[in-house]
N, C-alpha and C. Protein backbone atom coordinates (compact mmCIF):
# COMPACT_ATOMS: atom_id res chain seq x y z
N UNK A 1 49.16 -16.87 12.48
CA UNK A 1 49.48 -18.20 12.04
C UNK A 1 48.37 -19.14 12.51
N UNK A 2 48.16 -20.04 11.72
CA UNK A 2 47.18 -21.04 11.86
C UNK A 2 47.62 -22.53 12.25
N UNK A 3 46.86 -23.21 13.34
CA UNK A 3 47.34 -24.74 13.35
C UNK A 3 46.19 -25.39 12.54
N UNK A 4 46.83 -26.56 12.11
CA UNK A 4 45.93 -27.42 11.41
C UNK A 4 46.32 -28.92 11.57
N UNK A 5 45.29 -29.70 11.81
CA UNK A 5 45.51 -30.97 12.04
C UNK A 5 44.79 -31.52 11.38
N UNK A 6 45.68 -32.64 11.16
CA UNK A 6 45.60 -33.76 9.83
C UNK A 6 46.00 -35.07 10.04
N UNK A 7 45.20 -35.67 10.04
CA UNK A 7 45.03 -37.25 9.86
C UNK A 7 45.66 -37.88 8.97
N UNK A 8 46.62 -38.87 8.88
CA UNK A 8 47.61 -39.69 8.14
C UNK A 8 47.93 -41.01 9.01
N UNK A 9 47.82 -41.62 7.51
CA UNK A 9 48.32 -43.37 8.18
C UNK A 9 48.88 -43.55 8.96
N UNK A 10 49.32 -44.20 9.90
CA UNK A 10 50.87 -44.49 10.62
C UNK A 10 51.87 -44.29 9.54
N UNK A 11 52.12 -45.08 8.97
CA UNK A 11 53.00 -45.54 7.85
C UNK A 11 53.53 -43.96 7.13
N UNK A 12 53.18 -43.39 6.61
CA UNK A 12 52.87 -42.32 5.89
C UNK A 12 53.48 -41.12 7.02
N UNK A 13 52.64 -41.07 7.73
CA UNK A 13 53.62 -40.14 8.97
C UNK A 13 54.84 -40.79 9.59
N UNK A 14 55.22 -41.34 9.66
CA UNK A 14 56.69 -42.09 9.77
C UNK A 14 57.50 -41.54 9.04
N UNK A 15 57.09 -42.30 7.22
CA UNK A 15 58.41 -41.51 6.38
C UNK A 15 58.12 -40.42 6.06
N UNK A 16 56.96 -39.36 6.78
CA UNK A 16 57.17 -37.87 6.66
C UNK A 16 58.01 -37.54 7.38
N UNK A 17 58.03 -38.01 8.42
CA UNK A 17 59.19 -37.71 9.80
C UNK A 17 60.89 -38.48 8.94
N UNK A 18 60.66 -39.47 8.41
CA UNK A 18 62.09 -39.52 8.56
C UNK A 18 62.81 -38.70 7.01
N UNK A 19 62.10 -38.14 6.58
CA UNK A 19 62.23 -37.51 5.26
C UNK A 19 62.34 -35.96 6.32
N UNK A 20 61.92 -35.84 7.10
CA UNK A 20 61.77 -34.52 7.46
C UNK A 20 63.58 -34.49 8.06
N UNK A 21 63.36 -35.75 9.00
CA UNK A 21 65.10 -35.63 9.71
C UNK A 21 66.01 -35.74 8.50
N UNK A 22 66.13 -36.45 7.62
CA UNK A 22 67.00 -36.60 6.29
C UNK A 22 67.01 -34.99 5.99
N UNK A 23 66.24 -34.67 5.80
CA UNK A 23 66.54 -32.83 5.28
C UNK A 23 67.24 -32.21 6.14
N UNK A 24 67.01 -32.75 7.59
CA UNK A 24 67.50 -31.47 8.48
C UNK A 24 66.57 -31.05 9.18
N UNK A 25 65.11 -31.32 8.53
CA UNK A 25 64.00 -30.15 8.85
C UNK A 25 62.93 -30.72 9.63
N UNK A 26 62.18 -29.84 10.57
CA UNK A 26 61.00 -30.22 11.93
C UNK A 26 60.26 -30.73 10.72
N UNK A 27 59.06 -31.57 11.08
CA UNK A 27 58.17 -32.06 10.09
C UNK A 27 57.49 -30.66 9.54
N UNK A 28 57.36 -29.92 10.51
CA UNK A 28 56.25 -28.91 10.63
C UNK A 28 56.82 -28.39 9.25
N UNK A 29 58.34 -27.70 9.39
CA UNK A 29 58.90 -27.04 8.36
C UNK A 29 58.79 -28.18 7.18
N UNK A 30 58.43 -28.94 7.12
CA UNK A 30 58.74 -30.12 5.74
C UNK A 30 57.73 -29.92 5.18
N UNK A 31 56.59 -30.29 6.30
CA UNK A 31 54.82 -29.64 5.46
C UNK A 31 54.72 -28.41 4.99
N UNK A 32 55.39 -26.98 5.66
CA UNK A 32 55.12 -26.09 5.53
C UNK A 32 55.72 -26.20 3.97
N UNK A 33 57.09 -26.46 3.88
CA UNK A 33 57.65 -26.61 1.92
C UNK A 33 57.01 -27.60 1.31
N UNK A 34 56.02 -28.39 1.82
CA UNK A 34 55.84 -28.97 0.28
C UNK A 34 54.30 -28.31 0.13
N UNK A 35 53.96 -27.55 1.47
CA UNK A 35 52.65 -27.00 0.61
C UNK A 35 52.56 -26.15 -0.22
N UNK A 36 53.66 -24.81 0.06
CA UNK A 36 54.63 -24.00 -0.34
C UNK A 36 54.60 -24.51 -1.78
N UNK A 37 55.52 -25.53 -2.28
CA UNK A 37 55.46 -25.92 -3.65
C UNK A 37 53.62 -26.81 -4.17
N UNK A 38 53.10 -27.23 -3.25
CA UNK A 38 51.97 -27.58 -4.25
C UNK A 38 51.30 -26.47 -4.46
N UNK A 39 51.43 -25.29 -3.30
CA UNK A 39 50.37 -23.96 -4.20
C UNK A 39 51.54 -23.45 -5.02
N UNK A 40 52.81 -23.27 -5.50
CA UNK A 40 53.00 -22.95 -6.50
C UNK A 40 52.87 -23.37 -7.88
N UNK A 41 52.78 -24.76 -7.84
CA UNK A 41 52.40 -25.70 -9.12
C UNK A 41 51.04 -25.51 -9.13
N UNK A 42 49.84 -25.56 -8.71
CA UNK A 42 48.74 -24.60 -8.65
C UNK A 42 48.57 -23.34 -9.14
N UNK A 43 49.22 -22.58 -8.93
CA UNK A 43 48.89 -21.04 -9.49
C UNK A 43 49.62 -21.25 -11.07
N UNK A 44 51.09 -21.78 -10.67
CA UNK A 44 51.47 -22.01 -12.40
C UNK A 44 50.55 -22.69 -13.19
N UNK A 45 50.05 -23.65 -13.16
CA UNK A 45 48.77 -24.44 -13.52
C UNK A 45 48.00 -23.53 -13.98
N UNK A 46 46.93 -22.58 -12.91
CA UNK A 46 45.96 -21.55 -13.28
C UNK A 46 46.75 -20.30 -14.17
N UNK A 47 47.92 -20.28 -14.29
CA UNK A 47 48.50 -19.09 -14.90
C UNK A 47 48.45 -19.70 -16.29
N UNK A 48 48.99 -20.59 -16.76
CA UNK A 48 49.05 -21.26 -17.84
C UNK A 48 47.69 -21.60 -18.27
N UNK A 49 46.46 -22.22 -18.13
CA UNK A 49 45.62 -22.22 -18.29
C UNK A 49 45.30 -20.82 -18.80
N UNK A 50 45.13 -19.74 -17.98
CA UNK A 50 44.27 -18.30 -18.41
C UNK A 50 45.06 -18.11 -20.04
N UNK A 51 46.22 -18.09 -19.47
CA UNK A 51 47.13 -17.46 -20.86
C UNK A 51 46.76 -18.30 -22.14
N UNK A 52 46.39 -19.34 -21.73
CA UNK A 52 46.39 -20.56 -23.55
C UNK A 52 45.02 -20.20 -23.22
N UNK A 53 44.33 -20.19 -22.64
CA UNK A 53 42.41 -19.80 -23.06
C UNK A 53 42.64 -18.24 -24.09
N UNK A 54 43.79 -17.71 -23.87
CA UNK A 54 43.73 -16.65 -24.78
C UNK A 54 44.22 -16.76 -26.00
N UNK A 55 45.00 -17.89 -26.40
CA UNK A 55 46.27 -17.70 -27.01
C UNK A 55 45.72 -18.50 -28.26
N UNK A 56 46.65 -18.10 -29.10
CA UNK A 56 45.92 -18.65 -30.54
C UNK A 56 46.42 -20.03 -30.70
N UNK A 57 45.96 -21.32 -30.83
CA UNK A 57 46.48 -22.46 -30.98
C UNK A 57 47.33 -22.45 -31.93
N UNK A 58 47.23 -21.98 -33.33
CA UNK A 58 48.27 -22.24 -34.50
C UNK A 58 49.68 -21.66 -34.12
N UNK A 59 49.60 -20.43 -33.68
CA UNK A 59 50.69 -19.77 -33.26
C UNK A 59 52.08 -20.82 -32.25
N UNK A 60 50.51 -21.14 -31.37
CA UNK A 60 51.27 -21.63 -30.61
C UNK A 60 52.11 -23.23 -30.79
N UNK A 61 51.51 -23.76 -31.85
CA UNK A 61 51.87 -25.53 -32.46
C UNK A 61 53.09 -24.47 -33.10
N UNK A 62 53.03 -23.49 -34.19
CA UNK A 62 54.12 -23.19 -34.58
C UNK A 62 55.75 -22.73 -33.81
N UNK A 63 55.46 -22.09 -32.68
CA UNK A 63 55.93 -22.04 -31.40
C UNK A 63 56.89 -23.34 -31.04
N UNK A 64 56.01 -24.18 -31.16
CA UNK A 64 56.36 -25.51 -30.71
C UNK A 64 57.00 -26.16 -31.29
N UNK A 65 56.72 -26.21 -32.99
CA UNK A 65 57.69 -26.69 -34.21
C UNK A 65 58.84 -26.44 -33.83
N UNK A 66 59.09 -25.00 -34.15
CA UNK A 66 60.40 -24.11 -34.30
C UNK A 66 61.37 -24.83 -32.44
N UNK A 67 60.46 -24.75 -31.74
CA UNK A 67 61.80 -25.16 -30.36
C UNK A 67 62.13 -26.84 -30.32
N UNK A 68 61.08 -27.42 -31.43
CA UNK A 68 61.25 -28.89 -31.42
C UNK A 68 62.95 -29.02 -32.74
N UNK A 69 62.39 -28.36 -34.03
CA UNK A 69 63.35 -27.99 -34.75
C UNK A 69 65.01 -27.44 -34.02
N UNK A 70 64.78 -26.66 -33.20
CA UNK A 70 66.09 -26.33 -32.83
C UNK A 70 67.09 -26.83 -31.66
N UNK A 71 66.31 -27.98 -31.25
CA UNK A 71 66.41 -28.54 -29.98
C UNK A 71 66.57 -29.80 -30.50
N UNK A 72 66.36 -30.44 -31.93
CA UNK A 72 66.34 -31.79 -32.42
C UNK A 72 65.55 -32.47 -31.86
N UNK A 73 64.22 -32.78 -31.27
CA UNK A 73 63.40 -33.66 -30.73
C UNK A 73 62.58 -34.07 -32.07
């Protein structure tokens, strides 16, 4: 395991702390989940990216029709 230290406003580390006690959770554990979720929105990001660099655009607008069509948007 790694420590890492990080510099933050006053302000900013405050309502990390009181967002951390509102959960329940040590700050430590609060940072540890939201980094947790920003590298998952990251990799989904790069996953989605690779897949549409492959993917045929028409297919995919048609794709898009049909769930707009059945969804009423």
């Amino acid at each position: 395991m790694s420590t890492l230290t990080v510099r933050l406003p006053d302000d900013k580390h405050n309502r990390l702390k009181a967002l951390a006690a509102h959960k329940k959770l040590s700050l430590n554990k609060l940072i540890e989940e939201l980094s947790t979720q920003a590298i998952a929105e990251f990799d989904t990001e790069v996953r989605f990216k690779a897949i549409a660099a492959t993917g045929d655009k028409n297919k995919g607008l048609e794709l898009l029709d049909k769930l707009d069509s059945h969804f009423g948007s």
